[in-house]
C-alpha atoms as a PDB file:
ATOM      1  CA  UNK A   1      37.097  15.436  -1.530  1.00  0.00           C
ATOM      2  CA  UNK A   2      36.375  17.586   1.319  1.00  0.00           C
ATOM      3  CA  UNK A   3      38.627  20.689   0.074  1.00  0.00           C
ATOM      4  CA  UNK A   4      37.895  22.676  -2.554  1.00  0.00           C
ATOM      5  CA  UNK A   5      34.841  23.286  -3.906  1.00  0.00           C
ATOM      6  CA  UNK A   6      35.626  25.879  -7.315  1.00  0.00           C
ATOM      7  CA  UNK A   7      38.589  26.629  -6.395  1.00  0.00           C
ATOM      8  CA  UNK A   8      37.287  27.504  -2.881  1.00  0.00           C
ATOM      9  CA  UNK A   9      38.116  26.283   0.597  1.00  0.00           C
ATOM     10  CA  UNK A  10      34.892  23.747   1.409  1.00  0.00           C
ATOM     11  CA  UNK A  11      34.915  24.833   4.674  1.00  0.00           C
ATOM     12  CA  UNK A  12      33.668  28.143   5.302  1.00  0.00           C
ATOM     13  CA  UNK A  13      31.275  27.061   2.524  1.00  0.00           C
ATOM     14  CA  UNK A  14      30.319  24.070   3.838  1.00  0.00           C
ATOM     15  CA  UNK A  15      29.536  24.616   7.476  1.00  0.00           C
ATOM     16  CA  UNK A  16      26.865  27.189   6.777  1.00  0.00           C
ATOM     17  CA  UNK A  17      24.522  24.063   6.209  1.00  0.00           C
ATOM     18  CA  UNK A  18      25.605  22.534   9.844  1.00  0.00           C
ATOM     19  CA  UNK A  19      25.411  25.841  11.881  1.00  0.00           C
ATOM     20  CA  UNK A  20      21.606  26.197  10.274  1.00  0.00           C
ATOM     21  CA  UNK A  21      20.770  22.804  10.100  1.00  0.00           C
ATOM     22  CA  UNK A  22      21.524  21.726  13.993  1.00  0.00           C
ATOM     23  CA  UNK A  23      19.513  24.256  15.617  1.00  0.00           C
ATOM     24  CA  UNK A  24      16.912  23.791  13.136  1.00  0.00           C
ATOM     25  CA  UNK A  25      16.657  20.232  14.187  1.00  0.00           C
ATOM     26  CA  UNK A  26      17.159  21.121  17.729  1.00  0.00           C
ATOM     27  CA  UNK A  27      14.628  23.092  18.119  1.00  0.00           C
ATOM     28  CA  UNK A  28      12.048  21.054  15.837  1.00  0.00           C
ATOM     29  CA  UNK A  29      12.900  17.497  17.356  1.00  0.00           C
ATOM     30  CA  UNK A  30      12.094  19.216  21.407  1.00  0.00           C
ATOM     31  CA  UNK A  31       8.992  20.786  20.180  1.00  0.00           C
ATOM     32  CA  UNK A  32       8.296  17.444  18.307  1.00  0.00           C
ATOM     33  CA  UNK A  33       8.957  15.291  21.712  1.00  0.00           C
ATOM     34  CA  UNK A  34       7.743  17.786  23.887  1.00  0.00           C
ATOM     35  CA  UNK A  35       4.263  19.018  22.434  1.00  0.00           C
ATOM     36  CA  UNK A  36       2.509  15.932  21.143  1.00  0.00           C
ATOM     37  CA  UNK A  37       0.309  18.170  19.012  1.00  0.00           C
ATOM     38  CA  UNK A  38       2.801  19.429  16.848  1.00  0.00           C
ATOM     39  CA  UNK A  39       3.691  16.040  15.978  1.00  0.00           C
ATOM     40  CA  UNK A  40       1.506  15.432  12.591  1.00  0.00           C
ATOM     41  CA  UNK A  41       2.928  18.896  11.410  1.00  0.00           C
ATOM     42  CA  UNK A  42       6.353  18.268  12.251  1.00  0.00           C
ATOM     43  CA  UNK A  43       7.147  14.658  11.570  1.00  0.00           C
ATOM     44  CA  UNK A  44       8.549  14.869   8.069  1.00  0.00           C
ATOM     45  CA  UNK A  45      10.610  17.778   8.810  1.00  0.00           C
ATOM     46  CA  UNK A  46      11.709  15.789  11.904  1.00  0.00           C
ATOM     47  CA  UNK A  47      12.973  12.855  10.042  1.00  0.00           C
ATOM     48  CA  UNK A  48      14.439  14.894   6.987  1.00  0.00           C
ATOM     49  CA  UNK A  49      16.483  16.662   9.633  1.00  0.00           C
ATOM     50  CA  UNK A  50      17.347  13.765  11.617  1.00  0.00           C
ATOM     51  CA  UNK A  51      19.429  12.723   8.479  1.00  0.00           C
ATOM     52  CA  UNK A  52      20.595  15.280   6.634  1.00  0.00           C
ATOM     53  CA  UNK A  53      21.771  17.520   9.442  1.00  0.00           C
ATOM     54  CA  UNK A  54      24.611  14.603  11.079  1.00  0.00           C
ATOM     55  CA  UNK A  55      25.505  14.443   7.366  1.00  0.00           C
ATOM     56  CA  UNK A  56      26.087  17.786   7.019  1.00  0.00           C
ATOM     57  CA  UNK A  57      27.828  18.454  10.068  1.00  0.00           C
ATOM     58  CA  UNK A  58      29.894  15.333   9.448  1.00  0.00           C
ATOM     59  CA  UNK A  59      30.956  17.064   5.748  1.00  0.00           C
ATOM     60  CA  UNK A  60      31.982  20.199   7.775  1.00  0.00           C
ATOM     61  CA  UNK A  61      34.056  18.588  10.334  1.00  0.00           C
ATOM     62  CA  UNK A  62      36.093  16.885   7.718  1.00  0.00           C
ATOM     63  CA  UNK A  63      36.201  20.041   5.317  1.00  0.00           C
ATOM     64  CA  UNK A  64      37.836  21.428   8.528  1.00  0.00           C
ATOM     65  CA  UNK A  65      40.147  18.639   8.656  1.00  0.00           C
ATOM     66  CA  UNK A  66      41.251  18.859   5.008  1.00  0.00           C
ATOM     67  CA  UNK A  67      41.455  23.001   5.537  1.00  0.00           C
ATOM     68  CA  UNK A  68      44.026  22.793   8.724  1.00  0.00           C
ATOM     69  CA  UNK A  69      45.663  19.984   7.689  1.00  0.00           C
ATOM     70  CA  UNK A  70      45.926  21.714   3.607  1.00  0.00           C
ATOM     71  CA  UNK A  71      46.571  25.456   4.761  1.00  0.00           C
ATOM     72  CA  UNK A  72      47.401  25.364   8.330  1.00  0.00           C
ATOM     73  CA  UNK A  73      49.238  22.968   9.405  1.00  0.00           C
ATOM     74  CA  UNK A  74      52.231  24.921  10.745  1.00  0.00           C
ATOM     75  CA  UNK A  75      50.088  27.835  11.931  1.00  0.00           C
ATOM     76  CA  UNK A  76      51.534  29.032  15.508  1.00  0.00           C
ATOM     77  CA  UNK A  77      51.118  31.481  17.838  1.00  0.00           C
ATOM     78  CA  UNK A  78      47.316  32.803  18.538  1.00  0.00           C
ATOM     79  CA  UNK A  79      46.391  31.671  14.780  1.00  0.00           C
ATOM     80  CA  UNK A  80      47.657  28.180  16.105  1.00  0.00           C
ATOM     81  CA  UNK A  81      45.627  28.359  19.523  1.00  0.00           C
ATOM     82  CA  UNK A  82      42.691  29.212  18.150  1.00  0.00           C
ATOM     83  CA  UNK A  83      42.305  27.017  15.077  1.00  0.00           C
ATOM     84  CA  UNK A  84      43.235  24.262  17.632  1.00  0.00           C
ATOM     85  CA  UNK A  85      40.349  25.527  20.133  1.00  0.00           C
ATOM     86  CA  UNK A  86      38.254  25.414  16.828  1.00  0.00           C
ATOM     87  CA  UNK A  87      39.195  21.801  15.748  1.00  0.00           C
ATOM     88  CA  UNK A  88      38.494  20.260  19.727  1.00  0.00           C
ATOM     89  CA  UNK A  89      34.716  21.066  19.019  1.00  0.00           C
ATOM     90  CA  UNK A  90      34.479  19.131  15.927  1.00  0.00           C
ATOM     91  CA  UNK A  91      33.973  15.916  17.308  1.00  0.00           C
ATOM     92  CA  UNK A  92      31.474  16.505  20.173  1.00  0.00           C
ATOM     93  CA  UNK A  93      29.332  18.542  17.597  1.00  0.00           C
ATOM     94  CA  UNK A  94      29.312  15.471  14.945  1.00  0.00           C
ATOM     95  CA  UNK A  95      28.548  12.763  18.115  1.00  0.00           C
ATOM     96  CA  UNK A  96      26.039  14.920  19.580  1.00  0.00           C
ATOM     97  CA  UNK A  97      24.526  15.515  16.650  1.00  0.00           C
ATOM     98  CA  UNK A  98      24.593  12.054  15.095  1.00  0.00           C
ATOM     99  CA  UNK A  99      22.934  11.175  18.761  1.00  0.00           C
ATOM    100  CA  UNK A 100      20.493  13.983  18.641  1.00  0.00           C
ATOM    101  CA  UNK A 101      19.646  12.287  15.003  1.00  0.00           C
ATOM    102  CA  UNK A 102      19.086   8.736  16.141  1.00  0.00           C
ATOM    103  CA  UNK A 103      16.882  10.113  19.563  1.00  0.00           C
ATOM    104  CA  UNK A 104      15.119  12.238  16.865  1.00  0.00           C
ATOM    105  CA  UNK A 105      14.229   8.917  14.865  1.00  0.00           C
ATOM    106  CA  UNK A 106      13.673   7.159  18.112  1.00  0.00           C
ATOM    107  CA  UNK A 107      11.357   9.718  19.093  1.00  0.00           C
ATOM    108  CA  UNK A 108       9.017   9.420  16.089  1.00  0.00           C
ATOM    109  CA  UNK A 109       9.398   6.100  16.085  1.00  0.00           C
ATOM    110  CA  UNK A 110       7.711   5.607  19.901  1.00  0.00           C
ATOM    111  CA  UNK A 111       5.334   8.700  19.111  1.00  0.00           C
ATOM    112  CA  UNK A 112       3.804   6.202  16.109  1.00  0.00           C
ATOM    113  CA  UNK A 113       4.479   2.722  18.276  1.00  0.00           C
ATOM    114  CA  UNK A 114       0.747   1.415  19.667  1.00  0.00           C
ATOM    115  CA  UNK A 115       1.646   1.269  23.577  1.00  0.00           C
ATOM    116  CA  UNK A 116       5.778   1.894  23.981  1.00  0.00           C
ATOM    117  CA  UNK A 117       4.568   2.464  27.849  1.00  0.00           C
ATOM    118  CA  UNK A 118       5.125   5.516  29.235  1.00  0.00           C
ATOM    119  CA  UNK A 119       8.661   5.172  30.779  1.00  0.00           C
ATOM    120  CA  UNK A 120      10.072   4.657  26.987  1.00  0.00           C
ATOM    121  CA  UNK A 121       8.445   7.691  25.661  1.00  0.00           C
ATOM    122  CA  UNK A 122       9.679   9.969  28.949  1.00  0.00           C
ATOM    123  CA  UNK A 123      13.287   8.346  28.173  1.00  0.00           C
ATOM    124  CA  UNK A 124      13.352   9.417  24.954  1.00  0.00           C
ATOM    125  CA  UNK A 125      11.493  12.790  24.990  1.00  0.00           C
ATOM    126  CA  UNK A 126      13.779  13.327  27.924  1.00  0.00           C
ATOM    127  CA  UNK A 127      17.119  11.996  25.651  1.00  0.00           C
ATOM    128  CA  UNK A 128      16.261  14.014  22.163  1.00  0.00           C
ATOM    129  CA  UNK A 129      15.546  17.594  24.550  1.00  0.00           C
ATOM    130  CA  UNK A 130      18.818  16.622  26.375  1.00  0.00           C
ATOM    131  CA  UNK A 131      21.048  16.072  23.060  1.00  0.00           C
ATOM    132  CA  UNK A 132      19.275  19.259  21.316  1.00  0.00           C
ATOM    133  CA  UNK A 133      20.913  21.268  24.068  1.00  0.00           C
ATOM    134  CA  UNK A 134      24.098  19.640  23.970  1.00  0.00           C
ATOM    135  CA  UNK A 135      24.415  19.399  19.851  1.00  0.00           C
ATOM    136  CA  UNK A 136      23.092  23.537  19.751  1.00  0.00           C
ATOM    137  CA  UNK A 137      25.961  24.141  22.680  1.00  0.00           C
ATOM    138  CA  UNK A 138      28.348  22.525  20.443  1.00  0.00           C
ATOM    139  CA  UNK A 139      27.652  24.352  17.058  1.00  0.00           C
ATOM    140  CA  UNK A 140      27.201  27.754  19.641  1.00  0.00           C
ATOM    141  CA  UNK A 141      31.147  27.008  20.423  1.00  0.00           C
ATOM    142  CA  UNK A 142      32.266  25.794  17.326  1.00  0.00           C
ATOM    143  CA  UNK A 143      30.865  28.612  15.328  1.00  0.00           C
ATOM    144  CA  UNK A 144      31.891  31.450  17.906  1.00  0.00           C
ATOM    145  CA  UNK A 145      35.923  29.698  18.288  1.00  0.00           C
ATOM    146  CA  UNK A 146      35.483  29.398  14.221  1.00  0.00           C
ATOM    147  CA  UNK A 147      34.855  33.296  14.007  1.00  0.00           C
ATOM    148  CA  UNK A 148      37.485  34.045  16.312  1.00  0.00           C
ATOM    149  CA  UNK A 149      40.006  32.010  14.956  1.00  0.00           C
ATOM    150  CA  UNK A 150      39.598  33.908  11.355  1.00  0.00           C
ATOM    151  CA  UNK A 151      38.309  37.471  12.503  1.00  0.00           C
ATOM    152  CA  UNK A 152      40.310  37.719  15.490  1.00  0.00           C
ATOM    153  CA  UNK A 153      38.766  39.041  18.741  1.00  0.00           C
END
């Protein structure tokens, strides 16, 4: 499912959505938790984000899956190193961003609740800006050991 798409590897085709996407919501989701006046603008793009983006970057970890093991299974030597580098980042980029998803729910969720007291809303302000960092270092590396693995460097 997750290797072709027309006769193309779904890979490089596919990850362009997750290496947008997860800063997108990064960035949105902080600003969203950390500027309650930007919250009635935001929300929508907050919760769109919140689900397709873990969706996304789950589709491109598994097109990478289905491209190594397809293509590149017995690739050795600095090829072999640096697909393998690659392929370590894929599953701390899909966790943190599935967690950076749920804390961005969470986060509109307690910004609507009547009175979620204020140590629940620092909690989870302080969670969703602590998983935007970690889910945009994680797409930084995976992109940058993705580039290097096929353009060399």
């Amino acid at each position: 499912m997750f290797e072709e798409i027309l006769g193309l590897p779904a890979h490089p085709l596919i990850i362009h959505a997750a290496v947008v996407l997860t800063p997108l919501l990064a960035v949105l989701a902080a600003v969203y938790a950390l500027a309650p006046r930007t919250r009635a603008a935001l929300r929508w793009a907050v919760l769109g984000l919140a689900v397709v983006t873990p969706v996304a970057t789950l589709a491109a970890r598994q097109s990478g899956v289905a491209l190594m093991e397809g293509r590149f299974s017995s690739a050795s030597g600095t090829l072999g190193e640096r697909i393998a580098e690659h392929a370590a980042f894929g599953t701390p980029l899909t966790l943190s961003v599935a967690g950076l998803g749920l804390a961005s729910l969470a986060t509109v969720h307690v910004s609507r609740s009547e009175r979620p007291g204020r140590p629940v809303e620092l909690a989870v302000t302080a969670l969703t800006v602590l998983l935007a960092a970690v889910a945009v270092y994680y797409v930084v590396r995976a992109g940058h050991s993705g580039a290097t693995a096929v353009w060399g460097g």
